[in-house]
Protein backbone atom coordinates (compact mmCIF):
# COMPACT_ATOMS: atom_id res chain seq x y z
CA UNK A 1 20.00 -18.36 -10.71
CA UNK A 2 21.04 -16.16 -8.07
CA UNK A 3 24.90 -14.90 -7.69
CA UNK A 4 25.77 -14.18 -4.14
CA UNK A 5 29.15 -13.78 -3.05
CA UNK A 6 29.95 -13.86 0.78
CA UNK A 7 32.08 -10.94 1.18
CA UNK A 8 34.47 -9.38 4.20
CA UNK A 9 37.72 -7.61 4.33
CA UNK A 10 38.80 -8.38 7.53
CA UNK A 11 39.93 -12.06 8.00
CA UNK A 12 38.95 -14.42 10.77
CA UNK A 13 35.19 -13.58 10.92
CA UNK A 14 34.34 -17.18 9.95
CA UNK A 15 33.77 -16.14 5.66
CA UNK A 16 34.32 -19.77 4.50
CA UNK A 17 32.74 -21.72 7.27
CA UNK A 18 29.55 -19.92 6.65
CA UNK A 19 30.00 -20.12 2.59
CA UNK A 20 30.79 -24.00 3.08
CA UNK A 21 27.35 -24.64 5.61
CA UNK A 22 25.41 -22.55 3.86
CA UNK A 23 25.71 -24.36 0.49
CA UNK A 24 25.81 -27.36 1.76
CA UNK A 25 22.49 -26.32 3.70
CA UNK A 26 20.90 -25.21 0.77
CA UNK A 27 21.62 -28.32 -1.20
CA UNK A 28 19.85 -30.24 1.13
CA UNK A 29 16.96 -28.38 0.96
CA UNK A 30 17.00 -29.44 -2.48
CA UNK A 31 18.50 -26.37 -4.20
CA UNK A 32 21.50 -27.31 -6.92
CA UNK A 33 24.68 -25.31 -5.26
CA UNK A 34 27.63 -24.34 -7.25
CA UNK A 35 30.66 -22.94 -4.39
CA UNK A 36 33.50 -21.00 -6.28
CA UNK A 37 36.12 -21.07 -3.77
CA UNK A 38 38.46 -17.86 -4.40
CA UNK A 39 39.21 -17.33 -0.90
CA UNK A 40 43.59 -17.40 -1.46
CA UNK A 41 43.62 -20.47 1.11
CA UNK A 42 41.13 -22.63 -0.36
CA UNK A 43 39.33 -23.17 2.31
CA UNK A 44 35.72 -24.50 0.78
CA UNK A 45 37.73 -27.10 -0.40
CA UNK A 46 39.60 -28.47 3.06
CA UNK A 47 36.17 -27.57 5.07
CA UNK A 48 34.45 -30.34 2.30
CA UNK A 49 37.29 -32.50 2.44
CA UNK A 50 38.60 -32.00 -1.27
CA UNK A 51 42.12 -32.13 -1.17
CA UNK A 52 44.50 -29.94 -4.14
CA UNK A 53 45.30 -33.78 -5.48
CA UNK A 54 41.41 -34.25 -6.34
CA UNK A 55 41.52 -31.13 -8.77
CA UNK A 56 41.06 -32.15 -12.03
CA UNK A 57 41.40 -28.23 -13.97
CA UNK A 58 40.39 -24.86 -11.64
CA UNK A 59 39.09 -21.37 -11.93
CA UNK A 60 42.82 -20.91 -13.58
CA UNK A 61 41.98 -22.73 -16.39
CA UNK A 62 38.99 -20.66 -17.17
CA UNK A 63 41.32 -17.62 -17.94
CA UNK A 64 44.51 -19.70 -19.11
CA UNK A 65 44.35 -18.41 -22.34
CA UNK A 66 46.92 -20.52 -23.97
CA UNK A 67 45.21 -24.06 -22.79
CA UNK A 68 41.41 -22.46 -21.87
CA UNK A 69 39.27 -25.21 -20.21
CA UNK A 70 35.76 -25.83 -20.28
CA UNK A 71 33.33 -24.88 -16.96
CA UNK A 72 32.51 -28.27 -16.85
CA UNK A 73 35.73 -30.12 -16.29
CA UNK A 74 36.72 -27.46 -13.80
CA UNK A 75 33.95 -28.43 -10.90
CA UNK A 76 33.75 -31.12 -8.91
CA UNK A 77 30.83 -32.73 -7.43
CA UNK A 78 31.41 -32.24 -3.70
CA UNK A 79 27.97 -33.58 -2.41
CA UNK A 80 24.36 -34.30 -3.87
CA UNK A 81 23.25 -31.08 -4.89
CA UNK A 82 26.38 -29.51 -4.02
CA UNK A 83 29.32 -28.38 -6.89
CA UNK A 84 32.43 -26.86 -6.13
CA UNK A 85 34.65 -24.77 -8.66
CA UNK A 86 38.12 -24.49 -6.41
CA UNK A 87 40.85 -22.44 -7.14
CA UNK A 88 44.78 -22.77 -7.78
CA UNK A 89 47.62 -20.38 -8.91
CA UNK A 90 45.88 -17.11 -7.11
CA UNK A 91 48.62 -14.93 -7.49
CA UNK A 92 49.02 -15.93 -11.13
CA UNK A 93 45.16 -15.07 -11.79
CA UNK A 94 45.42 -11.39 -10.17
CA UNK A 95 48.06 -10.68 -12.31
CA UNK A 96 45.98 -11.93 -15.56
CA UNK A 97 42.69 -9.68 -13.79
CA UNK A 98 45.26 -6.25 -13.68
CA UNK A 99 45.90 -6.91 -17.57
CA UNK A 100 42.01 -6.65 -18.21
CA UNK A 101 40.86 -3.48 -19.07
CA UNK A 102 36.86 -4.21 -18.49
CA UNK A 103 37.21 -6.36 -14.66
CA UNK A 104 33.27 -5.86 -14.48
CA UNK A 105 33.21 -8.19 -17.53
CA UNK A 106 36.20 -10.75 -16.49
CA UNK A 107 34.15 -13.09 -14.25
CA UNK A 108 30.78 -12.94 -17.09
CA UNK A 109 33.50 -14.33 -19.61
CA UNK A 110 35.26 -16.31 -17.24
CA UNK A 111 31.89 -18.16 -16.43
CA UNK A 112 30.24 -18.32 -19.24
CA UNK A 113 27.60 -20.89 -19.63
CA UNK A 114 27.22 -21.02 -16.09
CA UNK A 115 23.07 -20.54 -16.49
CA UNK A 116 22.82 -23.72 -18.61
CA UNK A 117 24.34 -25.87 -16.15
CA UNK A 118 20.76 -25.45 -14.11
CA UNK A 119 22.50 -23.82 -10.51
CA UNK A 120 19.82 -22.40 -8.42
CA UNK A 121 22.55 -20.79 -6.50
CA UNK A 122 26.43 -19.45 -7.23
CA UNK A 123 27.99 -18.44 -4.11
CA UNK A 124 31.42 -17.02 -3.99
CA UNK A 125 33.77 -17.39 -0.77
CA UNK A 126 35.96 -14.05 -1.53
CA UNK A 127 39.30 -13.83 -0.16
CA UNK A 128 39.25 -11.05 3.06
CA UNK A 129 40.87 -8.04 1.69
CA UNK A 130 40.15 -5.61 -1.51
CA UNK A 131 41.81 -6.52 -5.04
CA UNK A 132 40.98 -7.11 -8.37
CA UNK A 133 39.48 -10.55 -7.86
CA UNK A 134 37.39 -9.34 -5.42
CA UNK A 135 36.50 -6.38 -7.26
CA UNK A 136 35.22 -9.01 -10.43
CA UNK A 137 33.67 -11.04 -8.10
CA UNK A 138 31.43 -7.71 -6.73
CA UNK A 139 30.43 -6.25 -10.12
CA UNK A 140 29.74 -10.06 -11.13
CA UNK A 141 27.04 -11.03 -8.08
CA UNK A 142 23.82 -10.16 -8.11
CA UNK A 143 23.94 -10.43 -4.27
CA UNK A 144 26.63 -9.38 -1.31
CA UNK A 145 26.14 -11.19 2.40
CA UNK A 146 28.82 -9.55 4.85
CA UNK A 147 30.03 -11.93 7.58
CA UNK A 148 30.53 -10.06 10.95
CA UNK A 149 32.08 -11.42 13.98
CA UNK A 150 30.76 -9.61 16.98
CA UNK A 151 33.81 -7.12 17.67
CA UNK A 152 33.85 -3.68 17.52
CA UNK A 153 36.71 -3.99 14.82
CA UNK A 154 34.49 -5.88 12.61
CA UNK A 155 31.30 -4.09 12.93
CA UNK A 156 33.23 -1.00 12.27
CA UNK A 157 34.40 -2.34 9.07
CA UNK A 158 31.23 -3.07 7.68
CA UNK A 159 31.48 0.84 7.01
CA UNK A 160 34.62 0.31 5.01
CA UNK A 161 32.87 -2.28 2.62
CA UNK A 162 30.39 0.64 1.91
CA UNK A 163 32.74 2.63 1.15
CA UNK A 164 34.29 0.43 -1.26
CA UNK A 165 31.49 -0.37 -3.10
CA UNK A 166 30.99 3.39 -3.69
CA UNK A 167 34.58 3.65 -4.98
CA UNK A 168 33.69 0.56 -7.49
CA UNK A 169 30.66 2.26 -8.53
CA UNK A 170 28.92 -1.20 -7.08
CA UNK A 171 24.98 -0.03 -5.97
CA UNK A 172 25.06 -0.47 -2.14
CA UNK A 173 21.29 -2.34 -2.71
CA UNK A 174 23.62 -5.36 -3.58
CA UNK A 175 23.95 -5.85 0.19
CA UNK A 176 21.42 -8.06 1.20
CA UNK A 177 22.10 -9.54 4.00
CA UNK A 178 24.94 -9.22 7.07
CA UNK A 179 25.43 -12.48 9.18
CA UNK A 180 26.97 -11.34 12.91
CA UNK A 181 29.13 -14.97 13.55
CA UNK A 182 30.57 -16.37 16.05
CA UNK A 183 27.79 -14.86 19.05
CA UNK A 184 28.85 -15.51 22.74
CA UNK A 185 26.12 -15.14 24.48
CA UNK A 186 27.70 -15.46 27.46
CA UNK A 187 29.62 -11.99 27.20
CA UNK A 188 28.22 -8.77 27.52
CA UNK A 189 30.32 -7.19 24.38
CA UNK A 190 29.45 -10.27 21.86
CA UNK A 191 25.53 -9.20 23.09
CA UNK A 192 26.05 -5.41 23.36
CA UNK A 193 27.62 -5.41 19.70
CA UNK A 194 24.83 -7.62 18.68
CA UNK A 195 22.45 -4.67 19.65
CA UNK A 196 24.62 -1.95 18.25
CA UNK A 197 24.71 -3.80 14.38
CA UNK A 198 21.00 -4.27 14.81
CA UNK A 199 19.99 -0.52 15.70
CA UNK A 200 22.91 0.58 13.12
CA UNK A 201 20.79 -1.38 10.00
CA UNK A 202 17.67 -1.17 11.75
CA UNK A 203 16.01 0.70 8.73
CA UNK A 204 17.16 -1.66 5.91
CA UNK A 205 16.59 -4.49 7.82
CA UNK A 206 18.97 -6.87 6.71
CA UNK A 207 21.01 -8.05 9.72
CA UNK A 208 20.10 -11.81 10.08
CA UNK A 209 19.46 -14.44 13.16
CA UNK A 210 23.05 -14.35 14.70
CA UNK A 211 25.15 -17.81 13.91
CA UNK A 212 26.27 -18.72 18.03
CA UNK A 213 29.58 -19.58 18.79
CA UNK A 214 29.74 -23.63 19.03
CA UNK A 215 32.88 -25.82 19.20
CA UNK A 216 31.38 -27.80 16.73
CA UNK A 217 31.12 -25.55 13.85
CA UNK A 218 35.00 -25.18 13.85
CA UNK A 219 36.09 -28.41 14.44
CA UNK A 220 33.60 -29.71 11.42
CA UNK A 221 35.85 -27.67 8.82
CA UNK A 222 38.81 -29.70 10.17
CA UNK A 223 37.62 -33.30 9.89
CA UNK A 224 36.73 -32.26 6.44
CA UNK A 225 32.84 -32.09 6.81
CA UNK A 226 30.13 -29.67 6.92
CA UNK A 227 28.20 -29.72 10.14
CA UNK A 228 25.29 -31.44 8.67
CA UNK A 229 27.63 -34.19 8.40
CA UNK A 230 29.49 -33.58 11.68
CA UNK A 231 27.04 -32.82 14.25
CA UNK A 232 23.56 -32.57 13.09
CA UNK A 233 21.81 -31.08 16.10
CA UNK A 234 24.48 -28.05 16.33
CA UNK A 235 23.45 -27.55 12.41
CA UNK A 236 20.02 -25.91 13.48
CA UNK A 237 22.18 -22.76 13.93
CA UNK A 238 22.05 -22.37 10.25
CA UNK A 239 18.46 -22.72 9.99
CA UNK A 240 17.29 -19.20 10.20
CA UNK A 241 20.42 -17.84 7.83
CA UNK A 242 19.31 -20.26 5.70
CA UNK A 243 16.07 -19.08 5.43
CA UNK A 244 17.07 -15.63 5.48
CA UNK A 245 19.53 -16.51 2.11
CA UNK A 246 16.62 -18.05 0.32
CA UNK A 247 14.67 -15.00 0.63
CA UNK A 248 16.87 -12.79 -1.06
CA UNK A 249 15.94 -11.71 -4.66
CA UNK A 250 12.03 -12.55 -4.28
C-alpha cells in the first residue's frame, strides 16, 4: 500500500483536480483507490459528484472520541475501484490535532486498519496552506507529489515546501514527484517556467510530463465527474502522470 499525499501551500494550482483524476485514473487501471479528502472545501467530493447529504460518518468520526466510528462506515464507494473517505467539521478536527502531543502518530491511529482493507493506493488531497492537519498528513505518507502551476509564484514556492519539511523534521526523499499544471503552451512564460522547474530538479529527476491547460479538465469537476467520465479523449493528459505515480516506491 502506498501513502501519497498531493501536497501545495499555495491555493489555485489545480491540488484536487489532479488528486480526483489521478485516483480515478488509477482505479481504472485496476488499482483499488482510497481518496481522503482533507482539502477544507471538500473538493474530491463535489469533483466526484458526492454531495455533504450522501455522508454517512467522516474523517471526524475517526477522532470523535466520545462516539468513535469505524474506518469502514466512514468511506464511500465513489466508483469501481475507487473509495473516498470525505471530510466534515475541519475546524473542529484542528483543534482536536493541537491537543495531541505525538501529531506524527494522529493520522496512524486515526487510520488504523487501513492495510486490511486491501488499498493499493491512499492518496491525500491536503488543504493549501501549513497546519497541523497537514503536518499529520506529511509525517503519515510514505510519498509527497507537489502540484505546480506554471507561475513564477508557484515555482518559487516549491522552495518553501522544502523548507517546511526541514522544520517538521520530514526527510525531503519523501518528494517524489512535482506535477507543473495547468501548461499553456501557447505563452512564452507557462513554457519558459516549464524549462526553469525542469533545469531547477534536473538532478533528482522528479518533475513529471506537464498536465496542459484544457477547458475540459475544469469544467469536468463541475458537472460532478472525473474526465474519464467527461471527456475521454482530453483524459490522455493524465496518462504520463499516471504512469509517473505508479512508479513511485519500486
Amino acid at each position: 500500500m502506498k501513502k501519497l499525499a498531493l501536497f501545495n501551500m499555495k491555493g489555485g494550482v489545480g491540488k484536487s483536480t489532479l488528486a480526483t483524476n489521478i485516483s480515478h485514473g488509477l482505479a481504472l487501471a485496476g488499482y483499488k483507490v482510497l481518496l481522503v479528502d482533507m482539502d477544507n472545501q471538500n473538493d474530491c467530493s463535489l469533483f466526484l459528484g458526492i454531495d455533504e447529504k450522501e455522508y454517512n460518518k467522516t474523517f471526524f468520526n475517526l477522532i470523535d472520541k466520545r462516539y468513535p466510528a469505524s474506518l469502514s462506515d466512514c468511506i464511500i464507494q465513489a466508483r469501481e475501484n475507487l473509495y473516498l473517505l470525505p471530510n466534515s467539521d475541519y475546524e473542529i478536527i484542528k483543534n482536536e490535532f493541537h491537543r495531541e502531543p505525538n501529531i506524527n502518530e494522529v493520522m496512524d491511529d486515526a487510520l488504523q486498519g487501513v492495510e486490511k482493507l486491501d488499498y493499493d493506493y491512499v492518496i491525500f488531497d491536503c488543504s493549501p496552506s501549513k497546519g497541523v492537519i497537514n503536518d499529520a498528513i506529511l509525517y503519515y505518507v510514505d510519498y509527497i507529489a507537489i502540484p505546480v502551476q506554471l507561475e513564477a509564484a508557484s515555482i518559487r514556492g516549491v522552495k518553501n515546501i522544502y523548507s517546511y519539511l526541514d522544520r517538521l523534521k520530514i526527510s525531503r526523499e519523501k518528494i517524489q514527484l512535482i506535477i507543473p499544471n495547468m501548461h499553456d503552451t501557447r505563452t512564452n512564460e507557462s513554457t519558459e517556467n516549464l524549462e526553469k522547474l525542469n533545469k531547477a530538479f534536473e538532478e533528482e529527476n522528479i518533475v513529471s510530463s506537464p498536465v496542459l491547460r484544457r477547458i475540459k479538465i475544469a469544467e469536468s469537476g463541475n458537472y460532478g465527474q472525473t474526465i474519464y467520465e467527461y471527456h475521454k479523449s482530453t483524459a490522455n493528459q493524465f496518462s504520463n502522470v499516471l504512469m509517473e505515480v505508479a512508479k513511485i516506491g519500486e
